[in-house]
Protein backbone atom coordinates (compact mmCIF):
# COMPACT_ATOMS: atom_id res chain seq x y z
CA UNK A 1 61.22 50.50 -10.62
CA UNK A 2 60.89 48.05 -13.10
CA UNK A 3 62.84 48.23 -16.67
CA UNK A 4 62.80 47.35 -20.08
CA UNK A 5 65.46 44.48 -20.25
CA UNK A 6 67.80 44.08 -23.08
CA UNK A 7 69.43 41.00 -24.66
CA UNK A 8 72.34 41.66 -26.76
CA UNK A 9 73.21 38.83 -29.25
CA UNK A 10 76.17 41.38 -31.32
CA UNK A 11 78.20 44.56 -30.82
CA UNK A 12 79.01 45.36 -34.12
CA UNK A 13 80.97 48.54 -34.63
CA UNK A 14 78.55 50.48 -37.17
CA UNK A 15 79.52 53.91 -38.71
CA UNK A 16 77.25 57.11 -37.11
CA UNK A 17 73.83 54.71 -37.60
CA UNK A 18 70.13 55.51 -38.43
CA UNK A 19 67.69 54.83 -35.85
CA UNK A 20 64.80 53.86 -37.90
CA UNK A 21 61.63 52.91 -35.86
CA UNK A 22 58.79 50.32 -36.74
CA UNK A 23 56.55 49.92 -34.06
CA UNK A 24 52.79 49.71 -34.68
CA UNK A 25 50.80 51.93 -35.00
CA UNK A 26 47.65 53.81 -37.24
CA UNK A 27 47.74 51.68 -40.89
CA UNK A 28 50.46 49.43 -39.22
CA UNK A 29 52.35 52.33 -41.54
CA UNK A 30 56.07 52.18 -39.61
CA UNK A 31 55.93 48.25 -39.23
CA UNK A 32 55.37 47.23 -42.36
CA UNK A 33 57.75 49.28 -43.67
CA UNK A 34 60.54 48.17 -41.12
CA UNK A 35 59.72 44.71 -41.58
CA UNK A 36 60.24 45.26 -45.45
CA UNK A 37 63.48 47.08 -44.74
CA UNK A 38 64.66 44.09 -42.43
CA UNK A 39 63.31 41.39 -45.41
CA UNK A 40 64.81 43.84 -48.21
CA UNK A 41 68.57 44.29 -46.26
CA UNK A 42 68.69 41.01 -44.68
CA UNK A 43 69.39 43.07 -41.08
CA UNK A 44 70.79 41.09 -38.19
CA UNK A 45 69.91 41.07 -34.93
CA UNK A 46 71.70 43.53 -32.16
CA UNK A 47 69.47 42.86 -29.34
CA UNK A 48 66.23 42.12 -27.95
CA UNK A 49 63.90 43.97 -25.83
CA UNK A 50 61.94 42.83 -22.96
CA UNK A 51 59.20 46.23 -21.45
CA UNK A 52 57.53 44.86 -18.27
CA UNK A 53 55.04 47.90 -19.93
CA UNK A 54 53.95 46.07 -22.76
CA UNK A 55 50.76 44.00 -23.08
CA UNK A 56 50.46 41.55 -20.44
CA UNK A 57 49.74 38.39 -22.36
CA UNK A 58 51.20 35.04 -24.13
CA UNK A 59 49.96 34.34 -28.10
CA UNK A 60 50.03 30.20 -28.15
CA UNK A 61 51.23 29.21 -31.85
CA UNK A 62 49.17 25.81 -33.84
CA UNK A 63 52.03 23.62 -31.88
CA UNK A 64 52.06 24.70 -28.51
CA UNK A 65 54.67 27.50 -28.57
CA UNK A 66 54.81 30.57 -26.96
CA UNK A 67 55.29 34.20 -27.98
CA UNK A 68 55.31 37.04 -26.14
CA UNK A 69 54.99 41.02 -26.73
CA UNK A 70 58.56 41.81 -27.85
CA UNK A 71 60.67 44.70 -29.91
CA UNK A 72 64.00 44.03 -31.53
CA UNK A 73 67.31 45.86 -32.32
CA UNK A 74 68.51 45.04 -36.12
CA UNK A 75 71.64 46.53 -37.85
CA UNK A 76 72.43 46.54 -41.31
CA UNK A 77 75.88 47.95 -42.66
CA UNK A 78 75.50 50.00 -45.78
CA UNK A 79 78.58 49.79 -47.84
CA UNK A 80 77.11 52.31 -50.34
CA UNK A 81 76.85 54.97 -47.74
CA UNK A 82 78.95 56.47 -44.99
CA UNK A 83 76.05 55.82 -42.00
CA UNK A 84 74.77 51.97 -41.42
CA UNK A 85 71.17 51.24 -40.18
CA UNK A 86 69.51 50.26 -37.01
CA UNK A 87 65.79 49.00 -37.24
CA UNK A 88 63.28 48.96 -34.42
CA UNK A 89 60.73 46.00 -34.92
CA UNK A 90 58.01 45.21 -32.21
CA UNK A 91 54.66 43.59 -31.86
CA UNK A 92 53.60 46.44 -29.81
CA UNK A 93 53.62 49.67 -28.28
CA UNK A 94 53.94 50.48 -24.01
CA UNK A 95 50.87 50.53 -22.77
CA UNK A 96 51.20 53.45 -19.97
CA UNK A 97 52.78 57.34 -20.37
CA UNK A 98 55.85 56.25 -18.23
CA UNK A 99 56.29 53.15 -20.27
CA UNK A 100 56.60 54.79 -23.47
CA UNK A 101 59.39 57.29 -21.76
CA UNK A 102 60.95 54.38 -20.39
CA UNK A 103 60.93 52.13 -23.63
CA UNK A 104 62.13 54.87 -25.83
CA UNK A 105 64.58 56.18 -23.61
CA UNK A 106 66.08 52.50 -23.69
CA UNK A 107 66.01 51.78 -27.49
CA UNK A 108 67.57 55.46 -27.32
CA UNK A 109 70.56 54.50 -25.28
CA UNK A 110 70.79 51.59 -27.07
CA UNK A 111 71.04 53.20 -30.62
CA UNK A 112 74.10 56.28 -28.93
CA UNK A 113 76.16 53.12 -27.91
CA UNK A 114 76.21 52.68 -31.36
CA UNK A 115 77.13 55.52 -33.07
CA UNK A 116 73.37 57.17 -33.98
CA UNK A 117 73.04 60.33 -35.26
CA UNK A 118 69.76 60.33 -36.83
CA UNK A 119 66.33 59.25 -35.46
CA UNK A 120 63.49 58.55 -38.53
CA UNK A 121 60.50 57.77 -37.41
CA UNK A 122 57.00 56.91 -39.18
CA UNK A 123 53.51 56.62 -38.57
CA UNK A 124 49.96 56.59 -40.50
CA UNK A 125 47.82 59.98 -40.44
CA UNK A 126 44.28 59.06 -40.36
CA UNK A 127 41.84 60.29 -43.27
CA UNK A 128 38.10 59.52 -44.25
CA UNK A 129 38.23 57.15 -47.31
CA UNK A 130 41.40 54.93 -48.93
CA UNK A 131 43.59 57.96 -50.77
CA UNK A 132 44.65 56.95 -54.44
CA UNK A 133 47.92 58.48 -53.57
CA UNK A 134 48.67 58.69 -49.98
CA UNK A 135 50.09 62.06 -49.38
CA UNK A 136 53.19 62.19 -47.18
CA UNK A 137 54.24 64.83 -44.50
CA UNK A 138 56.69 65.65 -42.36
CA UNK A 139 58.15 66.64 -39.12
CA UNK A 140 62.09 67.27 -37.68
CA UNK A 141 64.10 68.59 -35.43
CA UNK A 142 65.87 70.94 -37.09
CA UNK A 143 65.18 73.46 -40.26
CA UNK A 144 67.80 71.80 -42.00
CA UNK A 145 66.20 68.78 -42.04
CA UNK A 146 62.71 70.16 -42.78
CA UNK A 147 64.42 72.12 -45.54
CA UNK A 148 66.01 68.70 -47.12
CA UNK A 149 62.40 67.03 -46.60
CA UNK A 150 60.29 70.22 -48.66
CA UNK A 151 62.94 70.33 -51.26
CA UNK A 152 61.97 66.74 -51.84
CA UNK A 153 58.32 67.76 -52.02
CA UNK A 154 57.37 66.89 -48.52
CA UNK A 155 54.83 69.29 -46.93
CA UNK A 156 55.35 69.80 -43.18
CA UNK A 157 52.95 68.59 -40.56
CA UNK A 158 51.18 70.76 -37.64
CA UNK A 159 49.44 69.18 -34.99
CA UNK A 160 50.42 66.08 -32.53
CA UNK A 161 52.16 63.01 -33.13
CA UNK A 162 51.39 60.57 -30.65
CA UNK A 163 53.64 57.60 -28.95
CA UNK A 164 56.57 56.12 -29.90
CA UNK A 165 56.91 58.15 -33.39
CA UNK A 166 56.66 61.62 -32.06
CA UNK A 167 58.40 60.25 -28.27
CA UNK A 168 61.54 59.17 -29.89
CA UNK A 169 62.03 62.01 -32.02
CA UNK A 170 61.56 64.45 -29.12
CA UNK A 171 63.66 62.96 -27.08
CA UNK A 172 66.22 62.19 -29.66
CA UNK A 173 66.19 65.98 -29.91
CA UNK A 174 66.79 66.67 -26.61
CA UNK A 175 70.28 64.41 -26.60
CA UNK A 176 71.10 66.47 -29.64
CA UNK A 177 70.36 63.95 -31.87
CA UNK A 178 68.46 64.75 -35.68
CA UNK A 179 64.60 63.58 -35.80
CA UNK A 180 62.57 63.50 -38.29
CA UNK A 181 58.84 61.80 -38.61
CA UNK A 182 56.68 60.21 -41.97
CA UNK A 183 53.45 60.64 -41.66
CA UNK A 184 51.12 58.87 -44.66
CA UNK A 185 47.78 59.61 -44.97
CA UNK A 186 45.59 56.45 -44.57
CA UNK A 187 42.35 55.19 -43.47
CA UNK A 188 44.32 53.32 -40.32
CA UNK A 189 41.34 50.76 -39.74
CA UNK A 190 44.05 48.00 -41.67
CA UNK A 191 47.92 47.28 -42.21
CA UNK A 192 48.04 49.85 -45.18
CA UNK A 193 50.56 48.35 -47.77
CA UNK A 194 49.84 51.72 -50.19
CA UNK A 195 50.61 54.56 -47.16
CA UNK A 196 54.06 51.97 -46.37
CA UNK A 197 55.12 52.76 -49.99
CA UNK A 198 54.91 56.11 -49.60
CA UNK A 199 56.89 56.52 -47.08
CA UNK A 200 59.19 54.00 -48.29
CA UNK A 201 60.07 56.45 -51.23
CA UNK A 202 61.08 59.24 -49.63
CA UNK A 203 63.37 57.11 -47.47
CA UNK A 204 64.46 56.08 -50.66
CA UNK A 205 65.09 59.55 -51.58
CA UNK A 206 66.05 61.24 -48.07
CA UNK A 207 68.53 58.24 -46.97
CA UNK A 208 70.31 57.59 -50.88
CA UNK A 209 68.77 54.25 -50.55
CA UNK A 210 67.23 52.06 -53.01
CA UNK A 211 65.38 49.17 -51.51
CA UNK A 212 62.35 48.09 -54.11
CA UNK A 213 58.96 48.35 -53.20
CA UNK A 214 58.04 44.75 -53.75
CA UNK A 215 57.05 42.32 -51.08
CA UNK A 216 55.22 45.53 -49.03
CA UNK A 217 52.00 43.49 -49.63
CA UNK A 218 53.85 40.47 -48.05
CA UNK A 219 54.73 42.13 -44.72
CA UNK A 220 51.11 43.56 -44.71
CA UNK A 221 50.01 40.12 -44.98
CA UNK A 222 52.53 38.78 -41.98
CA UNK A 223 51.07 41.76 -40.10
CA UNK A 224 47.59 41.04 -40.78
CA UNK A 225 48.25 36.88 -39.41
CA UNK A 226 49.32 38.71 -36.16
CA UNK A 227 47.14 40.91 -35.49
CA UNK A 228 44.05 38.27 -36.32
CA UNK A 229 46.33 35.45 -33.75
CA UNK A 230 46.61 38.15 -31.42
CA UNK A 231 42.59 39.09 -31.27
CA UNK A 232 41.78 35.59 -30.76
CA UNK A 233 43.76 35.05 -28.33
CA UNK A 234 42.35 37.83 -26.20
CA UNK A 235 38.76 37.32 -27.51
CA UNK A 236 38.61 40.36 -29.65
CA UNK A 237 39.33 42.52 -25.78
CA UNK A 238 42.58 44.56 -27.34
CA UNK A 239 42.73 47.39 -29.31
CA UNK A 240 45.36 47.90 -31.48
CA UNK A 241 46.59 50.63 -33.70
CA UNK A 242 45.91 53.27 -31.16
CA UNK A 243 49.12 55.08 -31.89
CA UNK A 244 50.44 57.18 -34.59
């Protein structure tokens, strides 16, 4: 059975981590806000991670070089807090049911081997229009954790939370491990700066953090390059921000 292979470049010892996942998915919400967070913290590279379940196809840069469908590992130590960081970047999302068990499953044994004790995951939820004020809402493991989230304002979420945002928490949960899911409201057609900030402040607010808000239209931007390299290269034949 194949595997999702994984390259380690560092084994730093971090301090009961964050799993924070990025991956894209409806408004591009989680990986604009993860490549922010990697931007904003300077995070380094743990590891790299190869699915044999993701998109089977090679983007050729301007000069000839190749890139292919790819997620990474980066760790940032936070000396203002007692838990350091892991972010999950990736150009993509499995492409089957078992692949998405598989991949998560990975990045999950990944992140124990290093200390994590918290899974936050985030995602866009779809709405007709472009909200003023995207709404955020919210989904855990625990009552504690959905108690910490309302007390911050954060109304709770019913209903289904497809791919890697809801997978990871659910499994994270099984291994006794605290999830909890951001879900911004947005219209999900477009990498959705505004519904990235939103979530970005109550990570602010749940994690003690205080990373600024500036530059979100920049990793929008980077996003937006991709995605427009990646639908020429397979004449306009992929869809993308399937997930939430």
């Amino acid at each position: 059975m194949m595997r999702t292979k994984i390259l380690f470049q560092e084994r730093p010892k971090l301090r009961e981590s964050i799993l924070l996942e990025g991956l894209p998915g409806i408004g591009f919400v989680a990986n604009i806000l993860a490549l922010h967070l990697i931007a904003q913290l300077k995070a380094k590279v743990l590891c790299s991670l190869r699915s044999p379940y993701f998109q089977n196809l090679a983007i050729v840069g301007e000069k000839g070089e190749l890139y292919f469908p790819s997620a990474t590992l980066r760790y940032v130590s936070m000396k203002n807090l007692e838990r350091d960081l892991l972010i999950l970047h990736g150009s993509t999302q499995p492409l089957s049911p078992y692949g998405q068990y598989e991949f998560c499953s990975t990045v999950l044994d990944v992140a124990e081997e290093f200390g994590c004790r918290l899974v936050l995951c985030a995602g866009g939820l779809p709405v007709e229009g472009v909200p003023e004020s995207p709404k955020v809402y919210c989904a855990a493991t625990s009552p504690i954790l959905l108690m910490r989230l309302r007390e911050l304002g954060i109304e709770t979420f019913q209903g289904r939370i497809h791919g890697a945002a809801g997978l990871l928490m659910g499994l994270a949960g099984l291994r006794g491990i605290d999830g909890v899911c951001l879900l911004a409201e947005t219209p999900g057609f477009f990498p959705d700066p505004s519904a990235a900030m939103a979530v970005l402040k109550v990570v602010n607010a749940f994690l003690n953090l205080n990373v600024s808000c500036e530059g979100l239209e920049y990793a929008a931007k980077k996003i937006k390059e991709m995605l427009f390299e990646r639908a020429e290269a397979t004449e306009g034949r992929e869809e993308v921000g399937s997930y939430v």
